[in-house]
C-alpha atoms as a PDB file:
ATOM      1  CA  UNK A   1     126.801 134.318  92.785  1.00  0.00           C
ATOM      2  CA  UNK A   2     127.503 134.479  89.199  1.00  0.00           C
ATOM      3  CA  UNK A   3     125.168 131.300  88.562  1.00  0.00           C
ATOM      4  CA  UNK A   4     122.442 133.283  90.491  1.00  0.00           C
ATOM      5  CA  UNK A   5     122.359 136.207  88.294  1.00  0.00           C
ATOM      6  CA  UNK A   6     122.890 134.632  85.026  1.00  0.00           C
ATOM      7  CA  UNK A   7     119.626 132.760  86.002  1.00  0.00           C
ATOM      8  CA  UNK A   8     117.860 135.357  87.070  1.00  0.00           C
ATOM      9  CA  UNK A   9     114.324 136.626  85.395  1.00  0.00           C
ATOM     10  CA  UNK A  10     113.589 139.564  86.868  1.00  0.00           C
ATOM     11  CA  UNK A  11     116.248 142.059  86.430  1.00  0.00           C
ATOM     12  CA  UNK A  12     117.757 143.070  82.793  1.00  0.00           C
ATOM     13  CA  UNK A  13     119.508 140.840  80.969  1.00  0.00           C
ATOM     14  CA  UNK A  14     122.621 142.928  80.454  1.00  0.00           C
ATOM     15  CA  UNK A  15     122.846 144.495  83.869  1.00  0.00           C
ATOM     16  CA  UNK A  16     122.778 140.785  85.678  1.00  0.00           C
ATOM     17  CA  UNK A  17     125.625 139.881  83.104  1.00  0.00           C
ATOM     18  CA  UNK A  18     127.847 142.561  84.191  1.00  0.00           C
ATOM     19  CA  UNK A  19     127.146 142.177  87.825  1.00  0.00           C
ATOM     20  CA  UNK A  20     127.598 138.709  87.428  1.00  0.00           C
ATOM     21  CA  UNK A  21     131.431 139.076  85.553  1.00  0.00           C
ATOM     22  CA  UNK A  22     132.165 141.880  88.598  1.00  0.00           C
ATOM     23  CA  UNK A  23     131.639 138.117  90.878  1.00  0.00           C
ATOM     24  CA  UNK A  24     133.397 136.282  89.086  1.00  0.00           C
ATOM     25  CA  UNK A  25     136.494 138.713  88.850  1.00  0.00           C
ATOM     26  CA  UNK A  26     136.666 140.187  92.087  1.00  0.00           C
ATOM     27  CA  UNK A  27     136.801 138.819  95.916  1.00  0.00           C
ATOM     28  CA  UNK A  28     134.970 142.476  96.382  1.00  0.00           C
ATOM     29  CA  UNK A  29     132.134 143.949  94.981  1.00  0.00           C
ATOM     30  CA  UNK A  30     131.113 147.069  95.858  1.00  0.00           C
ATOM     31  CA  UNK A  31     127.638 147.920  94.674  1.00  0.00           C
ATOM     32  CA  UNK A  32     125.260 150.861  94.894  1.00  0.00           C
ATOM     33  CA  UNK A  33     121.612 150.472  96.388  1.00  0.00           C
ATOM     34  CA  UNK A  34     120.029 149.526  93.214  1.00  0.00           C
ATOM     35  CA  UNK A  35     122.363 146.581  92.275  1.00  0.00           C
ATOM     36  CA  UNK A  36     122.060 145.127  95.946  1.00  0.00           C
ATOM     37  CA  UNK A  37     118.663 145.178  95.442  1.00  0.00           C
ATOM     38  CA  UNK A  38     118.755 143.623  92.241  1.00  0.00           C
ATOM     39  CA  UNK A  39     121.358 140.973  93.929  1.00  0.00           C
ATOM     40  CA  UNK A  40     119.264 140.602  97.302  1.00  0.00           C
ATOM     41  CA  UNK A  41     115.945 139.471  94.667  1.00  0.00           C
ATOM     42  CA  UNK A  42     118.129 136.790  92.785  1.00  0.00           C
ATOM     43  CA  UNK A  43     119.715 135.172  95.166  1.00  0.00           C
ATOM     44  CA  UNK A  44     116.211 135.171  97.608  1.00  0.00           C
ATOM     45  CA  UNK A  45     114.430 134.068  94.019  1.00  0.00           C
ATOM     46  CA  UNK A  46     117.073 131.675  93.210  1.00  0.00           C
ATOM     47  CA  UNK A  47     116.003 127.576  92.191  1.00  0.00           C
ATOM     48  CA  UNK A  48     119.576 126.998  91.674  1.00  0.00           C
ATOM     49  CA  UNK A  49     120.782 126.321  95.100  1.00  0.00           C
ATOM     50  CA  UNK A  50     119.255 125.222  98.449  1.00  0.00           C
ATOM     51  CA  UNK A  51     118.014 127.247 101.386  1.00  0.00           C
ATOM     52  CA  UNK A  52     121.191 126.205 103.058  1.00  0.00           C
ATOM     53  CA  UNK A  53     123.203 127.799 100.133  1.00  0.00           C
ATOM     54  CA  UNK A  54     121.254 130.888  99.560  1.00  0.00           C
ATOM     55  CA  UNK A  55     120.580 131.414 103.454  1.00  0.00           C
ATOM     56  CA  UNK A  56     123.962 131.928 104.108  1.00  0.00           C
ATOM     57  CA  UNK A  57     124.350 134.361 100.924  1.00  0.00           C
ATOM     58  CA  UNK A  58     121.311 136.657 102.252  1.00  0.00           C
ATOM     59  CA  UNK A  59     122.429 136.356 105.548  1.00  0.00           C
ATOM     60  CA  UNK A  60     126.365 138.418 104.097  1.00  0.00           C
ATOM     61  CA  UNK A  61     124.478 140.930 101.945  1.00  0.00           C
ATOM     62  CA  UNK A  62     121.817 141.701 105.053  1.00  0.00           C
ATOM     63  CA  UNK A  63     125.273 142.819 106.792  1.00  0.00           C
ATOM     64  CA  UNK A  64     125.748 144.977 104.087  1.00  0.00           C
END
């Protein structure tokens, strides 16, 4: 998730870095509309990882 953010060009530079450091520290991350928003464009934006890989990570935060 962390990789996602960091190389994300949409959203601010400093937001995606802390929400990115929440990842990477916690096993939960509670977030408020905005940020899952933010989180939901990444990862459906992402280059970094397959369909396979980011399927499965819209698929959790469309449960959310």
């Amino acid at each position: 998730m962390g990789n996602i953010l960091l190389s994300d060009k949409t959203g601010g530079k400093m937001k995606l870095y802390v929400l990115a450091t929440k990842f990477s520290q916690d096993k939960e991350v509670e977030l408020d509309k905005a940020d899952l928003e933010l989180v939901r464009n990444a990862v459906s934006k992402t280059e970094i990882y397959n369909a396979l890989v980011a399927g499965q990570i819209e698929v959790i935060l469309s449960e959310k």
